[in-house]
C-alpha atoms as a PDB file:
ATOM      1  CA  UNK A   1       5.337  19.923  27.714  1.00  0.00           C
ATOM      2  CA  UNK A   2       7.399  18.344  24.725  1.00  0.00           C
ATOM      3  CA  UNK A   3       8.874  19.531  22.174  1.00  0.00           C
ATOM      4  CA  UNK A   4       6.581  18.916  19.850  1.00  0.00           C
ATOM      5  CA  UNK A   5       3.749  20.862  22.068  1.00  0.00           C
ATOM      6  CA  UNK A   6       6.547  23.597  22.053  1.00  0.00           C
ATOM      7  CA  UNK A   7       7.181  23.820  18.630  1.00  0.00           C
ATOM      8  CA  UNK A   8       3.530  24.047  17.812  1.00  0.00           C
ATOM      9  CA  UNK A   9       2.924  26.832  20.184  1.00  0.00           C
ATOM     10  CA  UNK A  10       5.729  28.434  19.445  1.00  0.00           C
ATOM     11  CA  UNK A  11       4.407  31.216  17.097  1.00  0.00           C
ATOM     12  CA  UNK A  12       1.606  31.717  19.402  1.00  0.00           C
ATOM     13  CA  UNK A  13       3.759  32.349  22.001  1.00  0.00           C
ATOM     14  CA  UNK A  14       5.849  34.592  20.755  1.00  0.00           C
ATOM     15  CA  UNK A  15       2.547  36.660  19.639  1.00  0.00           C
ATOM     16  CA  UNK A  16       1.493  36.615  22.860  1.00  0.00           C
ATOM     17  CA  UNK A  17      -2.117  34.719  22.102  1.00  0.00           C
ATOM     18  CA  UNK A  18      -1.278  31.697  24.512  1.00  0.00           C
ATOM     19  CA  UNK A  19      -2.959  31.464  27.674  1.00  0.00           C
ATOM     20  CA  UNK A  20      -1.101  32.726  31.082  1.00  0.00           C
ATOM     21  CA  UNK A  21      -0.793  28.889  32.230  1.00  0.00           C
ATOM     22  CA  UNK A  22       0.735  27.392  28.721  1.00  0.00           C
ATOM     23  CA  UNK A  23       2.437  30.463  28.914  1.00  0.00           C
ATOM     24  CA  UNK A  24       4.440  29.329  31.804  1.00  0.00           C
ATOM     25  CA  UNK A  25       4.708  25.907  30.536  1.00  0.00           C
ATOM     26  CA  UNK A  26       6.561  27.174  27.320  1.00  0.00           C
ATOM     27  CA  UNK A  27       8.720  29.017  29.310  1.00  0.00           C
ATOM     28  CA  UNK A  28       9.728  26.061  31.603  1.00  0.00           C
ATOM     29  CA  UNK A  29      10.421  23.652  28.575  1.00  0.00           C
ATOM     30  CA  UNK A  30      12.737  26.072  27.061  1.00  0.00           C
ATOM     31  CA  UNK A  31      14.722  26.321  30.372  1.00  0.00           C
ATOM     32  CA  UNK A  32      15.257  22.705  30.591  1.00  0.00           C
ATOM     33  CA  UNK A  33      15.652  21.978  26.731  1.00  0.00           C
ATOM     34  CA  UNK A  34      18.271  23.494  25.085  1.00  0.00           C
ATOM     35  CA  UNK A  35      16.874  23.057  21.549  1.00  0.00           C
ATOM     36  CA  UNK A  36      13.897  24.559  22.007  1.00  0.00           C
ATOM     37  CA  UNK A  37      15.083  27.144  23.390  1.00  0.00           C
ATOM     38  CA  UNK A  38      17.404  27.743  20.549  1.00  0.00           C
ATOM     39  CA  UNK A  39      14.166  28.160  18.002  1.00  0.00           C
ATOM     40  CA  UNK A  40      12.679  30.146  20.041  1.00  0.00           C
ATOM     41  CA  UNK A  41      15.484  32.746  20.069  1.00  0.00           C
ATOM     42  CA  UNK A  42      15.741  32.225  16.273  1.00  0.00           C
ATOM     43  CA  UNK A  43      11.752  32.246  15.778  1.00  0.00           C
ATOM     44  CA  UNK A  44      11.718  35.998  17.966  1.00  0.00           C
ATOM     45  CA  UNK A  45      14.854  37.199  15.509  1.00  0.00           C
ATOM     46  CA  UNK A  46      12.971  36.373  12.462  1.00  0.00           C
ATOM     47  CA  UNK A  47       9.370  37.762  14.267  1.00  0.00           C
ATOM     48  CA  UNK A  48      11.322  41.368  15.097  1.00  0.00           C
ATOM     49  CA  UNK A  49      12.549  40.987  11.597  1.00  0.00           C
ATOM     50  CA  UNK A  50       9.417  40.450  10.239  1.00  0.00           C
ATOM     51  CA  UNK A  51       8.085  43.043  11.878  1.00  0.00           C
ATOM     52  CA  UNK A  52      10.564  45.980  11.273  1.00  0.00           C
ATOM     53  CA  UNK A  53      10.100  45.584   7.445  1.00  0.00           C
ATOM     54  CA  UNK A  54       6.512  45.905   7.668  1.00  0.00           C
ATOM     55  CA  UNK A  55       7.047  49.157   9.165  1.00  0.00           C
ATOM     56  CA  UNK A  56       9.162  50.481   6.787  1.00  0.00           C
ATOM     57  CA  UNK A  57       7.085  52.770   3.547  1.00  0.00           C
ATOM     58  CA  UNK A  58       7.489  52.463   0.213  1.00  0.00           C
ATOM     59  CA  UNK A  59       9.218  55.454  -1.400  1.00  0.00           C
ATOM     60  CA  UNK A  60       6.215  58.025  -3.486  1.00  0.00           C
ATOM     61  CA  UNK A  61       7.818  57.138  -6.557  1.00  0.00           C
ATOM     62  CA  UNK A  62       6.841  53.413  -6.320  1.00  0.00           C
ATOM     63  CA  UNK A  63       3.222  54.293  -4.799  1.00  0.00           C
ATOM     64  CA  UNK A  64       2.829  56.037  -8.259  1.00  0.00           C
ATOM     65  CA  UNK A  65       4.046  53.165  -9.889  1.00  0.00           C
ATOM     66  CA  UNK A  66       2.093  50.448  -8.267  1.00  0.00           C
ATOM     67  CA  UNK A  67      -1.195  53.013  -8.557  1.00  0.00           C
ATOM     68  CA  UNK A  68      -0.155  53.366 -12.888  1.00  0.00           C
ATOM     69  CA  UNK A  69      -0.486  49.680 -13.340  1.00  0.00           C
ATOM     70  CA  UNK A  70      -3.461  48.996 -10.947  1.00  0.00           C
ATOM     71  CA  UNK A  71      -5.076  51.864 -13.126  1.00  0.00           C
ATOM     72  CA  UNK A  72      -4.516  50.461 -16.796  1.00  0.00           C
ATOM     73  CA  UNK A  73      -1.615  52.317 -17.582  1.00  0.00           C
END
């Protein structure tokens, strides 16, 4: 695999959506290339990040709000 096959299957793999045997490629390249293997680290913070905020809920006060404007008024 190259870089450029890891970087492009990068969010895939992080997803888990890649196939068992590219899968095990990815994780070979990124033990042998230092680079890659950096992004992917940073690519998983960012992911977790991503992730945590879409869990987090709006307080009632801005439901209301959003709902007032969708509504007209």
């Amino acid at each position: 695999m190259t870089c450029e096959d890891a970087h492009l299957h990068m969010h895939d793999y992080i997803s888990g959506e890649l196939s068992p045997e590219i899968c095990d490629d990815m994780f070979d390249h990124f033990e042998a290339c230092e680079y890659c293997r950096n992004h992917f680290h940073e690519a998983r913070r960012m992911a977790a990040g991503i992730g945590n905020l879409m869990q987090s809920t709006a307080p009632p006060e801005l439901h209301s709000a959003v709902s007032r404007i969708l509504a007209g008024g």
